[in-house]
PDBML (XML) file of the C-alpha atoms, coordinates in Angstrom:
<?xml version="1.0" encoding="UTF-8" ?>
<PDBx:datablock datablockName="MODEL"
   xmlns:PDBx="http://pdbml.pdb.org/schema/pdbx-v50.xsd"
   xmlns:xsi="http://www.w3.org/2001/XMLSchema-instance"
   xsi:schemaLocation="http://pdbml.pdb.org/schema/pdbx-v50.xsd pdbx-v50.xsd">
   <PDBx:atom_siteCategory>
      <PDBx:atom_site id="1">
         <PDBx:B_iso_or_equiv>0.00</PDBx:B_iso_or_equiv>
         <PDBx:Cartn_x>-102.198</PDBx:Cartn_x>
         <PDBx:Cartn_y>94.237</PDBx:Cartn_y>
         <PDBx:Cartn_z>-0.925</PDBx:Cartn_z>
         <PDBx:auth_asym_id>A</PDBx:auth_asym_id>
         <PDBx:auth_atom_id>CA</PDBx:auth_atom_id>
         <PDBx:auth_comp_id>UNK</PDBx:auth_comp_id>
         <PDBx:auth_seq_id>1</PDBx:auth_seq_id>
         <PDBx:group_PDB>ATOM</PDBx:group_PDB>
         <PDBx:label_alt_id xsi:nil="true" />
         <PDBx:label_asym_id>A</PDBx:label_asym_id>
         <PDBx:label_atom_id>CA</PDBx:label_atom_id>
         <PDBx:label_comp_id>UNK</PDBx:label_comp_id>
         <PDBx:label_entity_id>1</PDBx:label_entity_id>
         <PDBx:label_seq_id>1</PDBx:label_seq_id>
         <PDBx:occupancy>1.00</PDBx:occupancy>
         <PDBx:pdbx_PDB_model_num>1</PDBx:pdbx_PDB_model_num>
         <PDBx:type_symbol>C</PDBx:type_symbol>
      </PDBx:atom_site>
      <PDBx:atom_site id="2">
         <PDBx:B_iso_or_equiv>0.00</PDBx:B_iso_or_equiv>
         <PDBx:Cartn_x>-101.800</PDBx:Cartn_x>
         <PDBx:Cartn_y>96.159</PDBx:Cartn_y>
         <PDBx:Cartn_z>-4.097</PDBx:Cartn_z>
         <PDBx:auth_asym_id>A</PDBx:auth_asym_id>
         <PDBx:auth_atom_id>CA</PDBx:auth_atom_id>
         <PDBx:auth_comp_id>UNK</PDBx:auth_comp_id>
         <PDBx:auth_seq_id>2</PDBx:auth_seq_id>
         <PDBx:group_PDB>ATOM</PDBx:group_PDB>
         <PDBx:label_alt_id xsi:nil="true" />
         <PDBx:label_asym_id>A</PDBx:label_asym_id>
         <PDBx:label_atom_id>CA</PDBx:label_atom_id>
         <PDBx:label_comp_id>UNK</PDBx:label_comp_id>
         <PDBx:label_entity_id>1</PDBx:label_entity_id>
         <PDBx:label_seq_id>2</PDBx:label_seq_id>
         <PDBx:occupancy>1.00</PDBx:occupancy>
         <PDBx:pdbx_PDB_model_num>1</PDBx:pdbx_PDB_model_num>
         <PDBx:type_symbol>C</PDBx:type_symbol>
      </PDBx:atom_site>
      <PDBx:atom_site id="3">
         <PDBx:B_iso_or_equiv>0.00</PDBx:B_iso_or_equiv>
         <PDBx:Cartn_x>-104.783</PDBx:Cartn_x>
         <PDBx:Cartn_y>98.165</PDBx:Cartn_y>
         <PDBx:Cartn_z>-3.555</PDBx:Cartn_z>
         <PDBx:auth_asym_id>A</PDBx:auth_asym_id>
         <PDBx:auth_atom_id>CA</PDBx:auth_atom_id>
         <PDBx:auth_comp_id>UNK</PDBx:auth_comp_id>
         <PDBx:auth_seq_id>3</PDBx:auth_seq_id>
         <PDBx:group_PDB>ATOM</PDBx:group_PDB>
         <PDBx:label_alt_id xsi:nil="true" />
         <PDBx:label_asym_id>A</PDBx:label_asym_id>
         <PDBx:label_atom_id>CA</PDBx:label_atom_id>
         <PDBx:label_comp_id>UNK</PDBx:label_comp_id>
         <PDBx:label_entity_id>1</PDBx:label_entity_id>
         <PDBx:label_seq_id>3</PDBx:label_seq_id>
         <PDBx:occupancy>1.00</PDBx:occupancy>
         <PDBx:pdbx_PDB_model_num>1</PDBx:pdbx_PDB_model_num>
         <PDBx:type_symbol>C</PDBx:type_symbol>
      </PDBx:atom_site>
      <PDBx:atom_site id="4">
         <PDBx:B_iso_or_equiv>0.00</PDBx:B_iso_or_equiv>
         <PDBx:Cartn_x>-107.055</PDBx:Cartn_x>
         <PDBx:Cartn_y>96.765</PDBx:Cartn_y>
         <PDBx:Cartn_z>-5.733</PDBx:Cartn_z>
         <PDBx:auth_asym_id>A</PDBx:auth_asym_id>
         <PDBx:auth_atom_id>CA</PDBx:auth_atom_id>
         <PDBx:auth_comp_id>UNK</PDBx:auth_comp_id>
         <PDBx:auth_seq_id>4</PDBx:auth_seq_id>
         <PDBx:group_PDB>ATOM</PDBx:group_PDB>
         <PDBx:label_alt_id xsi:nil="true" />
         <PDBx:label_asym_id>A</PDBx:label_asym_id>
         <PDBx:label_atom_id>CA</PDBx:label_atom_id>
         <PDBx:label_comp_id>UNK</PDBx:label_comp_id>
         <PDBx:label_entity_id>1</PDBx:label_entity_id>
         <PDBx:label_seq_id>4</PDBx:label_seq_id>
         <PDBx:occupancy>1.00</PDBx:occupancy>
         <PDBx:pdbx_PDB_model_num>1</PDBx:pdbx_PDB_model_num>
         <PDBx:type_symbol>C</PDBx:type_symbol>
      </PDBx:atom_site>
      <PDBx:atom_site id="5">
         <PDBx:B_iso_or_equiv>0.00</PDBx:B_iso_or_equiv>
         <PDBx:Cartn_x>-111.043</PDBx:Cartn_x>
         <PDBx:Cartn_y>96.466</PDBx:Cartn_y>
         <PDBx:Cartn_z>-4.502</PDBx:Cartn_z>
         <PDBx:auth_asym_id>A</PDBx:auth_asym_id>
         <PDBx:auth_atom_id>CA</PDBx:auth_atom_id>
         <PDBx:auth_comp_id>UNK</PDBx:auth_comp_id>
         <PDBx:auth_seq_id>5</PDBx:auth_seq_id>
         <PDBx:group_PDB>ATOM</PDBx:group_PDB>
         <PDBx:label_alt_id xsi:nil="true" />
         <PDBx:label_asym_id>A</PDBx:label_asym_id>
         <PDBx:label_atom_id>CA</PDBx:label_atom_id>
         <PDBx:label_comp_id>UNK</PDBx:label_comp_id>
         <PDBx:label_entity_id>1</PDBx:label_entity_id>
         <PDBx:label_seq_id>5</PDBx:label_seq_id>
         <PDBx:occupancy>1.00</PDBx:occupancy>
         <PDBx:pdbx_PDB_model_num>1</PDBx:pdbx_PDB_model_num>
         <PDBx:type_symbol>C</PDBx:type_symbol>
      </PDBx:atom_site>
      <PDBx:atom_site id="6">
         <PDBx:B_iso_or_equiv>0.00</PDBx:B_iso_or_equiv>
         <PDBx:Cartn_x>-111.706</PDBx:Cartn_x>
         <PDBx:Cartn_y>93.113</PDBx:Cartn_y>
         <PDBx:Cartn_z>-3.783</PDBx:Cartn_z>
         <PDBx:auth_asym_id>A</PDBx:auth_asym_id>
         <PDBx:auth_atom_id>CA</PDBx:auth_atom_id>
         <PDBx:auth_comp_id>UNK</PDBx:auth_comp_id>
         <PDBx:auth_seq_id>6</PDBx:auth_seq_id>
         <PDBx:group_PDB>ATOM</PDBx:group_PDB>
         <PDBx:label_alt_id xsi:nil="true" />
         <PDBx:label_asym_id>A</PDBx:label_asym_id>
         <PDBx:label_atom_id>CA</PDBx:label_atom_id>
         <PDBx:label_comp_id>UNK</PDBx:label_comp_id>
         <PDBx:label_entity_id>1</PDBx:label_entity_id>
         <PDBx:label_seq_id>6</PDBx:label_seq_id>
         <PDBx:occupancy>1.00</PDBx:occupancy>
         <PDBx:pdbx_PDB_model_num>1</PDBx:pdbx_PDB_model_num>
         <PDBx:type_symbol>C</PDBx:type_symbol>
      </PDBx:atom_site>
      <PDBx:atom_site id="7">
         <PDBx:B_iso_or_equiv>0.00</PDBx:B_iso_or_equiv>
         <PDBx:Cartn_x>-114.895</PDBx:Cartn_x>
         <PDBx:Cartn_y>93.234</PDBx:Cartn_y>
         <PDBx:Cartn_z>-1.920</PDBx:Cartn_z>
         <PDBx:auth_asym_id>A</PDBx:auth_asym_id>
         <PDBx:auth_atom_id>CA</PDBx:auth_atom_id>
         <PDBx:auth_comp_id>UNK</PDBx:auth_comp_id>
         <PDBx:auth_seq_id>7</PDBx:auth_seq_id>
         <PDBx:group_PDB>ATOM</PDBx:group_PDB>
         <PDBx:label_alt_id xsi:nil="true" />
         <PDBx:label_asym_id>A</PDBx:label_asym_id>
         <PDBx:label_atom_id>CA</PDBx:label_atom_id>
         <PDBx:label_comp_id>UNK</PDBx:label_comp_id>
         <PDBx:label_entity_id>1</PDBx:label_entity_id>
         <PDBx:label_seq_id>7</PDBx:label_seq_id>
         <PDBx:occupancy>1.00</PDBx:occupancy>
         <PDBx:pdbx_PDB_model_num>1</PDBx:pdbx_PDB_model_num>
         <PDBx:type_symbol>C</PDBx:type_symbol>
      </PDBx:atom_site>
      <PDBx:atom_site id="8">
         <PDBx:B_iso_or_equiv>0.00</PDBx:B_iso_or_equiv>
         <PDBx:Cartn_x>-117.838</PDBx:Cartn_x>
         <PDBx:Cartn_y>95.258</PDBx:Cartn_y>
         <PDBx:Cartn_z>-0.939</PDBx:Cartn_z>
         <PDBx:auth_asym_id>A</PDBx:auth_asym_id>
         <PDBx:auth_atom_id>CA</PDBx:auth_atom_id>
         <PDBx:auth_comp_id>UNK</PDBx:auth_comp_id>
         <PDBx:auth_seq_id>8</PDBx:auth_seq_id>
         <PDBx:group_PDB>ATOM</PDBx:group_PDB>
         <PDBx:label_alt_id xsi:nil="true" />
         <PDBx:label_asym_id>A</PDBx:label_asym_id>
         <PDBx:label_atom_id>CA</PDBx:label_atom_id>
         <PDBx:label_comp_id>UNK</PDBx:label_comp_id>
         <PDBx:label_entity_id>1</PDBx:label_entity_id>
         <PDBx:label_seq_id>8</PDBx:label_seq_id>
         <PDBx:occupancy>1.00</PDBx:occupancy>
         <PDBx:pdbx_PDB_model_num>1</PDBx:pdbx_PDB_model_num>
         <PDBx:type_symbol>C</PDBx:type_symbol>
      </PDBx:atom_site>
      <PDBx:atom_site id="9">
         <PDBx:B_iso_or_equiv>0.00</PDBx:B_iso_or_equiv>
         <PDBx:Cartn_x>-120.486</PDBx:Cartn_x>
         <PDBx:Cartn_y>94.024</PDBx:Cartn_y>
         <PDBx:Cartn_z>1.806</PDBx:Cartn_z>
         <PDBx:auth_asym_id>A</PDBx:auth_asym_id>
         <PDBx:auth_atom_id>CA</PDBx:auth_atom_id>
         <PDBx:auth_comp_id>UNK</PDBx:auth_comp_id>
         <PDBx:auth_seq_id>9</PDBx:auth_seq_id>
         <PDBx:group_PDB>ATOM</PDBx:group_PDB>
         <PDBx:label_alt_id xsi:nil="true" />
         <PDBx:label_asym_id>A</PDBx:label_asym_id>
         <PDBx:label_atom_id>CA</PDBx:label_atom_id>
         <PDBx:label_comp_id>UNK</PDBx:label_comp_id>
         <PDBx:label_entity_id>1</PDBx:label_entity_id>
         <PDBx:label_seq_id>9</PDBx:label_seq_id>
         <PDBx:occupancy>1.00</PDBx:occupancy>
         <PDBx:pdbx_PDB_model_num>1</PDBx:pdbx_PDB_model_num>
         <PDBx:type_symbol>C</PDBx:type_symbol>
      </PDBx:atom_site>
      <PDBx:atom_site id="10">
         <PDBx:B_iso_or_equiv>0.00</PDBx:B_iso_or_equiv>
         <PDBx:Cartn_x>-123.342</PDBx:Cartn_x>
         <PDBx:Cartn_y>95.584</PDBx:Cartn_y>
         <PDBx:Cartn_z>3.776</PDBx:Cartn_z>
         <PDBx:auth_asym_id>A</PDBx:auth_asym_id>
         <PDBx:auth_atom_id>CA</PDBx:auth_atom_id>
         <PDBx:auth_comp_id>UNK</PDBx:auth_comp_id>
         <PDBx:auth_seq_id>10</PDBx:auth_seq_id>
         <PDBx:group_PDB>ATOM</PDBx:group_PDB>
         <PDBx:label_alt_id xsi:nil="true" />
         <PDBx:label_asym_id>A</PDBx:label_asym_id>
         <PDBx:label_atom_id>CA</PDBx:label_atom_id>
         <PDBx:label_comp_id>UNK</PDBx:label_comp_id>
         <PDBx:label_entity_id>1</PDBx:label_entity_id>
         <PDBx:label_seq_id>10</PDBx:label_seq_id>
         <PDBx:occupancy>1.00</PDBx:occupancy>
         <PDBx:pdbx_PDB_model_num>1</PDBx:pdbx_PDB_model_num>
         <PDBx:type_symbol>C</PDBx:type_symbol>
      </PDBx:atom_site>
      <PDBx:atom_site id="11">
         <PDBx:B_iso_or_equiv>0.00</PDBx:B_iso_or_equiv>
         <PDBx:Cartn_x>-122.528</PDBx:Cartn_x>
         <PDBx:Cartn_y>96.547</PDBx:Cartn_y>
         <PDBx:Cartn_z>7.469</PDBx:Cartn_z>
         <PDBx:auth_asym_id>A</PDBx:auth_asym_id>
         <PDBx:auth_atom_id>CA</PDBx:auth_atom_id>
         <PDBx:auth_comp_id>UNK</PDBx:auth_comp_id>
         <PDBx:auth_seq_id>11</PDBx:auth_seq_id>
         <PDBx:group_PDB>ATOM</PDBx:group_PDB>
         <PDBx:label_alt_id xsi:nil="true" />
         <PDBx:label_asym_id>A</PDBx:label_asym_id>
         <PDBx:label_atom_id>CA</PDBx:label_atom_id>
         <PDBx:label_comp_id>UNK</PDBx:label_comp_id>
         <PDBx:label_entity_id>1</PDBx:label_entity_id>
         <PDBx:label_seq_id>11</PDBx:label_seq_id>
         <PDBx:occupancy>1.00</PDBx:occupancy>
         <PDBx:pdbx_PDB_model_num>1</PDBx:pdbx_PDB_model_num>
         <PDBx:type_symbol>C</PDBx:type_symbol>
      </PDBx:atom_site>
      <PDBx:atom_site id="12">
         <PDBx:B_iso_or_equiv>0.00</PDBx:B_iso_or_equiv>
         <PDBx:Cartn_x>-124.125</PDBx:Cartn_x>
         <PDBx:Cartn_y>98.176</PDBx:Cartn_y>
         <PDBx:Cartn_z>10.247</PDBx:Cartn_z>
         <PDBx:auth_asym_id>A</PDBx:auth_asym_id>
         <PDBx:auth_atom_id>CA</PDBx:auth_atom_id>
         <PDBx:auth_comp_id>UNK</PDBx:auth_comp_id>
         <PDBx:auth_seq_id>12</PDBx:auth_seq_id>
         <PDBx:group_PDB>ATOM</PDBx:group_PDB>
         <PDBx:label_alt_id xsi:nil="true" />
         <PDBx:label_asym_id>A</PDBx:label_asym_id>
         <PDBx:label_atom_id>CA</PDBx:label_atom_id>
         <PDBx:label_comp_id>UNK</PDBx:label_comp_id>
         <PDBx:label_entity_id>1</PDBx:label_entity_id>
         <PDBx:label_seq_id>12</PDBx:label_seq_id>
         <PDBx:occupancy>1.00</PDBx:occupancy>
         <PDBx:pdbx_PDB_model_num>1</PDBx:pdbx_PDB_model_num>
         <PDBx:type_symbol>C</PDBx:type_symbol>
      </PDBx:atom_site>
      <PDBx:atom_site id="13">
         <PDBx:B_iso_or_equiv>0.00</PDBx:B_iso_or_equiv>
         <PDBx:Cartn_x>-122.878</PDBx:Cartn_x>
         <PDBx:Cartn_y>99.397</PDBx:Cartn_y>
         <PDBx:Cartn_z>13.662</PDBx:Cartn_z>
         <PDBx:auth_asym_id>A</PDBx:auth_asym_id>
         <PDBx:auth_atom_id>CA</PDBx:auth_atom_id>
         <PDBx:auth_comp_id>UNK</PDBx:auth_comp_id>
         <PDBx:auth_seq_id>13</PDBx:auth_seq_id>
         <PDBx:group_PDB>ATOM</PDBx:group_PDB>
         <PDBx:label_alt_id xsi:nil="true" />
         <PDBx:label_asym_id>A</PDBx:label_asym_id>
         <PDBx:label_atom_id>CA</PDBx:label_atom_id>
         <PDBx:label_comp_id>UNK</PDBx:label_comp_id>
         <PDBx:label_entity_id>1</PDBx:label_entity_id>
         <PDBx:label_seq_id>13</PDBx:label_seq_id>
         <PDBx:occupancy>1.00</PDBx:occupancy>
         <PDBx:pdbx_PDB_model_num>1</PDBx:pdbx_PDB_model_num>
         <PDBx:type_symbol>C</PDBx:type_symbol>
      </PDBx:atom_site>
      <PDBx:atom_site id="14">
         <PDBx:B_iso_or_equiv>0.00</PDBx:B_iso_or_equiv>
         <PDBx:Cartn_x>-121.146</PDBx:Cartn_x>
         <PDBx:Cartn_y>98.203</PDBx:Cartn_y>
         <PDBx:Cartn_z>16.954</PDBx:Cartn_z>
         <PDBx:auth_asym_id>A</PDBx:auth_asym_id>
         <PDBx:auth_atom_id>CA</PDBx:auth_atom_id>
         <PDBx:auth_comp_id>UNK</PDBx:auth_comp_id>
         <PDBx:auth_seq_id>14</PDBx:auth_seq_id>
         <PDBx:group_PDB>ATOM</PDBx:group_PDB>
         <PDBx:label_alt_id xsi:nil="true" />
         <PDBx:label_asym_id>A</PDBx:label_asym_id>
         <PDBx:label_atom_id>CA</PDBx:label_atom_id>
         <PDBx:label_comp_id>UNK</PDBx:label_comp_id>
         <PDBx:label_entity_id>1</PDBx:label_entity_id>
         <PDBx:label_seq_id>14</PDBx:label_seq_id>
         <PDBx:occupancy>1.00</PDBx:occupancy>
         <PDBx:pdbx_PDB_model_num>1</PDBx:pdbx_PDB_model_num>
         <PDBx:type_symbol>C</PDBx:type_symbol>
      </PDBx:atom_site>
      <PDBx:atom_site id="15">
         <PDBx:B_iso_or_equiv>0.00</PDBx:B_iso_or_equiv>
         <PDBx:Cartn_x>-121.251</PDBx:Cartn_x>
         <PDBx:Cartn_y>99.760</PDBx:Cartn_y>
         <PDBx:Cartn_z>19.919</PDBx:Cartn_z>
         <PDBx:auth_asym_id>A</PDBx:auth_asym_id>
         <PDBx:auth_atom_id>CA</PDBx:auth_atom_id>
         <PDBx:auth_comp_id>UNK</PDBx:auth_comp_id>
         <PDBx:auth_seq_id>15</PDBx:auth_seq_id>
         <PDBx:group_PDB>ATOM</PDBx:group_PDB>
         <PDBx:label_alt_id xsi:nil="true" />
         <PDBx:label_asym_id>A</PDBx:label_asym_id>
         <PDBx:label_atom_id>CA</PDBx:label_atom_id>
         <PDBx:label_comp_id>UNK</PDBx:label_comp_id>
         <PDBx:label_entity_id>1</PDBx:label_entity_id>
         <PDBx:label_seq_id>15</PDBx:label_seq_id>
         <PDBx:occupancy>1.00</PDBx:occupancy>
         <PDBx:pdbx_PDB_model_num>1</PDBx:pdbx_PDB_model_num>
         <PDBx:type_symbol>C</PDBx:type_symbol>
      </PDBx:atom_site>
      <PDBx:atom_site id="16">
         <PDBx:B_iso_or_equiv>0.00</PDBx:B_iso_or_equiv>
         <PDBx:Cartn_x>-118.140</PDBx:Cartn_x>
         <PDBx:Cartn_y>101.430</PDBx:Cartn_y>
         <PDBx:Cartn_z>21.094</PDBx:Cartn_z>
         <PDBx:auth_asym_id>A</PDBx:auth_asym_id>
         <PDBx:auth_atom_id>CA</PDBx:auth_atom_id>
         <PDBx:auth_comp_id>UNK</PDBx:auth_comp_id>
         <PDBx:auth_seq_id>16</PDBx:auth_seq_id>
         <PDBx:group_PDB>ATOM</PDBx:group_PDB>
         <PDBx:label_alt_id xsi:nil="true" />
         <PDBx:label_asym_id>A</PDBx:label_asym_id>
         <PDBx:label_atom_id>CA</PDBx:label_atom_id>
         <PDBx:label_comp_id>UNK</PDBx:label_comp_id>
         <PDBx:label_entity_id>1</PDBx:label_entity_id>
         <PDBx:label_seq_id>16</PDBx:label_seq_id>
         <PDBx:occupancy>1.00</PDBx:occupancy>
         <PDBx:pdbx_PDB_model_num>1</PDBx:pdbx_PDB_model_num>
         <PDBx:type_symbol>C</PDBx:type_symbol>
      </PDBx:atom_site>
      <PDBx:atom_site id="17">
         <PDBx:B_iso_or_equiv>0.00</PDBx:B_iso_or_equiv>
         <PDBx:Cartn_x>-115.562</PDBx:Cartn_x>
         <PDBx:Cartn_y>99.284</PDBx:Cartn_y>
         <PDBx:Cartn_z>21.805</PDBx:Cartn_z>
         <PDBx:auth_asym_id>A</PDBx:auth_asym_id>
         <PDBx:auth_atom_id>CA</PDBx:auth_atom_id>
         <PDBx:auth_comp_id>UNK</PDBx:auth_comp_id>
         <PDBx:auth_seq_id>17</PDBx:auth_seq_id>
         <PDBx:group_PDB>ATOM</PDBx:group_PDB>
         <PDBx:label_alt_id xsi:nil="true" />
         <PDBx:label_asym_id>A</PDBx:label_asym_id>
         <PDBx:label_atom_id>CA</PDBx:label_atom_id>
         <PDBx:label_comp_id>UNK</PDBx:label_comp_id>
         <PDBx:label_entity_id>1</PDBx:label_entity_id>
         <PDBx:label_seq_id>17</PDBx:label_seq_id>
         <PDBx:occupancy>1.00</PDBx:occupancy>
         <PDBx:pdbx_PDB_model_num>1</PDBx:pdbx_PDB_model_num>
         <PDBx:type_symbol>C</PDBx:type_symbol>
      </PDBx:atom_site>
      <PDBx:atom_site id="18">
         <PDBx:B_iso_or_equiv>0.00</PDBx:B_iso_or_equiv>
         <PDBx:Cartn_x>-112.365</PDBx:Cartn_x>
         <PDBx:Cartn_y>99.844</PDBx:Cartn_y>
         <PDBx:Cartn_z>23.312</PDBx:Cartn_z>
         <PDBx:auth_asym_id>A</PDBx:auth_asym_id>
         <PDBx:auth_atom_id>CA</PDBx:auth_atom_id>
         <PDBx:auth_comp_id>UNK</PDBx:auth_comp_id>
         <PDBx:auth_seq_id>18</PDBx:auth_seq_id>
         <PDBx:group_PDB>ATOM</PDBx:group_PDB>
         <PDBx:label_alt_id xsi:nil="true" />
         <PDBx:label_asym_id>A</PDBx:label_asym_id>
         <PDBx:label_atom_id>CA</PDBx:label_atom_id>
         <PDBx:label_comp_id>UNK</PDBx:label_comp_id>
         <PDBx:label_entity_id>1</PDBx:label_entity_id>
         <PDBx:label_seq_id>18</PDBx:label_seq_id>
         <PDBx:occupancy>1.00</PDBx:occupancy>
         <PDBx:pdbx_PDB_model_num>1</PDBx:pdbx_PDB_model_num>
         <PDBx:type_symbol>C</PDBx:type_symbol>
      </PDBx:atom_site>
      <PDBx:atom_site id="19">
         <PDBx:B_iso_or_equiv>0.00</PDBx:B_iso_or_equiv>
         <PDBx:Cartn_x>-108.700</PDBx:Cartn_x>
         <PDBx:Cartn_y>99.216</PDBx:Cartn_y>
         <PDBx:Cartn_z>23.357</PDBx:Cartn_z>
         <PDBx:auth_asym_id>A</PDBx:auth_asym_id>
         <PDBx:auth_atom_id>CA</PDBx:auth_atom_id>
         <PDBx:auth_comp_id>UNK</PDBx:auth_comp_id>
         <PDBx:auth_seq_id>19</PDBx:auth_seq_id>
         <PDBx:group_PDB>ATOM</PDBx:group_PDB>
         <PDBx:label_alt_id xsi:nil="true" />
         <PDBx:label_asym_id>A</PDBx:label_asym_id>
         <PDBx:label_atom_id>CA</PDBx:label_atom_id>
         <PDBx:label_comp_id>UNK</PDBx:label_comp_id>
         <PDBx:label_entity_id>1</PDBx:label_entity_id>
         <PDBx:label_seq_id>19</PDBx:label_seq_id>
         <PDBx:occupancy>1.00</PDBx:occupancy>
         <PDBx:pdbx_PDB_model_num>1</PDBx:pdbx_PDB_model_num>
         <PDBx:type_symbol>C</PDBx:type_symbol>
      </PDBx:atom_site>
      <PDBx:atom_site id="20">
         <PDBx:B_iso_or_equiv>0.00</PDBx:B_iso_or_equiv>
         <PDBx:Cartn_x>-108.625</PDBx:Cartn_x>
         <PDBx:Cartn_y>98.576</PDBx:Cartn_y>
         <PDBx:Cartn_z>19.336</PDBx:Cartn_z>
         <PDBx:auth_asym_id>A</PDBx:auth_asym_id>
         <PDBx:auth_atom_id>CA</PDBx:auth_atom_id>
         <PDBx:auth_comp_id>UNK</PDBx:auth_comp_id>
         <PDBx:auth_seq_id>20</PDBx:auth_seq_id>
         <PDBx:group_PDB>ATOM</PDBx:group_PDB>
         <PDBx:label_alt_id xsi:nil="true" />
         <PDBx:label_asym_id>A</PDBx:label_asym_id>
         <PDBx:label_atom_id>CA</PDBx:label_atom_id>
         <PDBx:label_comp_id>UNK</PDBx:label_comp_id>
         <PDBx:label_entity_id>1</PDBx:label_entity_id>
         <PDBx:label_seq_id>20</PDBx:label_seq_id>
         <PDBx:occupancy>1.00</PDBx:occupancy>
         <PDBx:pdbx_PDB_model_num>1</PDBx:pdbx_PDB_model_num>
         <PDBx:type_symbol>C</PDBx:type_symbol>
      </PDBx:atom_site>
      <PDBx:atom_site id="21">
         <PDBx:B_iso_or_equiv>0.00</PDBx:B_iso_or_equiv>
         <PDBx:Cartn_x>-105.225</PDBx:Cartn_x>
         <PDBx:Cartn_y>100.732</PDBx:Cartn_y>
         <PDBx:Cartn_z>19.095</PDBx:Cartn_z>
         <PDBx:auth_asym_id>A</PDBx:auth_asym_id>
         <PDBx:auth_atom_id>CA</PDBx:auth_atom_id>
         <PDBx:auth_comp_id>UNK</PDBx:auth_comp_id>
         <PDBx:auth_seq_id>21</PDBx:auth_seq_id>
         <PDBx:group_PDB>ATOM</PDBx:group_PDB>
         <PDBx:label_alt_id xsi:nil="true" />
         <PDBx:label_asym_id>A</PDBx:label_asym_id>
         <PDBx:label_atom_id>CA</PDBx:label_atom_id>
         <PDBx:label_comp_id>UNK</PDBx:label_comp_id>
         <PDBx:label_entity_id>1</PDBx:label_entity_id>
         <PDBx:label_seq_id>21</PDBx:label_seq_id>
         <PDBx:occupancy>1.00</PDBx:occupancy>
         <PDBx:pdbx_PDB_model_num>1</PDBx:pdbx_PDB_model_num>
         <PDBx:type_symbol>C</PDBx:type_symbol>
      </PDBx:atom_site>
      <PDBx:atom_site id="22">
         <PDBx:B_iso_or_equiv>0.00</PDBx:B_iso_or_equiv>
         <PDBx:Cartn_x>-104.238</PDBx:Cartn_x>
         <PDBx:Cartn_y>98.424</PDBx:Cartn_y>
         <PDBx:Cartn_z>15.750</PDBx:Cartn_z>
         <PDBx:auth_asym_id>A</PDBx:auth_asym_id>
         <PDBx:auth_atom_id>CA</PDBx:auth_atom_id>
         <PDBx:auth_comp_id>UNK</PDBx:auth_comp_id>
         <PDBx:auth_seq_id>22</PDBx:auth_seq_id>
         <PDBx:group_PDB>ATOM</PDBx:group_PDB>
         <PDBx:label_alt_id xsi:nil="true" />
         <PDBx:label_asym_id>A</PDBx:label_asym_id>
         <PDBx:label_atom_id>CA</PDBx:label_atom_id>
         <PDBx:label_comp_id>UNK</PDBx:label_comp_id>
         <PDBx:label_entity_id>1</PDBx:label_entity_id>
         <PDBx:label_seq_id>22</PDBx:label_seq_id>
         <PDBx:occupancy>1.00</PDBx:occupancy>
         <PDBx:pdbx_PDB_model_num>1</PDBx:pdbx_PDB_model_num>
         <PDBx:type_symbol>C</PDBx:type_symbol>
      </PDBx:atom_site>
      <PDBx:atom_site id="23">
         <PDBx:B_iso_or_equiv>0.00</PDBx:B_iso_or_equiv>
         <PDBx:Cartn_x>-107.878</PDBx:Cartn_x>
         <PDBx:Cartn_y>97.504</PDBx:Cartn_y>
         <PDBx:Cartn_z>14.628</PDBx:Cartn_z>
         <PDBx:auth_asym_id>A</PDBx:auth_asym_id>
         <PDBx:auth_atom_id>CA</PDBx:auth_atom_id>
         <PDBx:auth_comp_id>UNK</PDBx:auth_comp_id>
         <PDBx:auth_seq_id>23</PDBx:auth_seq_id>
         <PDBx:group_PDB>ATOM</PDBx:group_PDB>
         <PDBx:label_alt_id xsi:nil="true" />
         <PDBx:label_asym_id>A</PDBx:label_asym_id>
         <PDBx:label_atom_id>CA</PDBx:label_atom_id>
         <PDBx:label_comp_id>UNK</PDBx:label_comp_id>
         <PDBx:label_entity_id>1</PDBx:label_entity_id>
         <PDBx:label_seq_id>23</PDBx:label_seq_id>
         <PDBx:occupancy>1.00</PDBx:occupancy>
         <PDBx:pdbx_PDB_model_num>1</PDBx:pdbx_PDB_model_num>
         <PDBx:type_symbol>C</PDBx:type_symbol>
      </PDBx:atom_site>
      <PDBx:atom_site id="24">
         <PDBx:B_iso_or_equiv>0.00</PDBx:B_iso_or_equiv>
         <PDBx:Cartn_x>-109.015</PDBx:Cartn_x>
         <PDBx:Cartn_y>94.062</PDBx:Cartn_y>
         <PDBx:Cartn_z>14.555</PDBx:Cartn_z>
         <PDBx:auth_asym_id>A</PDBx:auth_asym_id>
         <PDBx:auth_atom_id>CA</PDBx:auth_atom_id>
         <PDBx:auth_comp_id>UNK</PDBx:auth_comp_id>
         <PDBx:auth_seq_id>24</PDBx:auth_seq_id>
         <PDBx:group_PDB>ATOM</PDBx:group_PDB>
         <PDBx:label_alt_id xsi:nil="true" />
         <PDBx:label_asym_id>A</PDBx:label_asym_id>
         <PDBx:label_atom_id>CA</PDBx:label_atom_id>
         <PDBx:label_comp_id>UNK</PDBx:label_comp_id>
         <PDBx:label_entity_id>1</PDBx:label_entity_id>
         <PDBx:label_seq_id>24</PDBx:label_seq_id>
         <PDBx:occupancy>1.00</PDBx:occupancy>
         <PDBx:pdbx_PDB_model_num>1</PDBx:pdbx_PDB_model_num>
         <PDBx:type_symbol>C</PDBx:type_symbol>
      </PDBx:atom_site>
      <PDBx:atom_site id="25">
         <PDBx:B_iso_or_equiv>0.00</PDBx:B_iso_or_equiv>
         <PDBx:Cartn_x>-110.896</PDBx:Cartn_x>
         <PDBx:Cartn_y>91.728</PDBx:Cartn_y>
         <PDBx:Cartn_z>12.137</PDBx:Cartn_z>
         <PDBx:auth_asym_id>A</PDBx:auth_asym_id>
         <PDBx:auth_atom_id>CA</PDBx:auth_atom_id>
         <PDBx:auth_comp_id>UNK</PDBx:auth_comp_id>
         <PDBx:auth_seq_id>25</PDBx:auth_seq_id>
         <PDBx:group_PDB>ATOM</PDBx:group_PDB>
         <PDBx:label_alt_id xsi:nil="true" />
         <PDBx:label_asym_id>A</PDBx:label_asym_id>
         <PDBx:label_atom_id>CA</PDBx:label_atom_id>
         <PDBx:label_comp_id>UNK</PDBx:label_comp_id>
         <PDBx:label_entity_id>1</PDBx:label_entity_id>
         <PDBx:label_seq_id>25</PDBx:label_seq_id>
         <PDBx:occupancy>1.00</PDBx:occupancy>
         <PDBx:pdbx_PDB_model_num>1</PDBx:pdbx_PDB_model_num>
         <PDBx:type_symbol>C</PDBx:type_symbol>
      </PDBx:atom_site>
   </PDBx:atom_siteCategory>
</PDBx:datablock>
């Protein structure tokens, strides 16, 4: 919450999804 980098980690892609107005975890 301050900012601060907490965490890195390897990703690849999703198709489109939609509907995600907010973005979701």
């Amino acid at each position: 919450s301050g900012g601060i980098g907490v965490a890195m980690a390897l990703v690849s892609g999703l198709s489109a999804h939609r509907g995600r107005n907010n973005g979701q975890v």
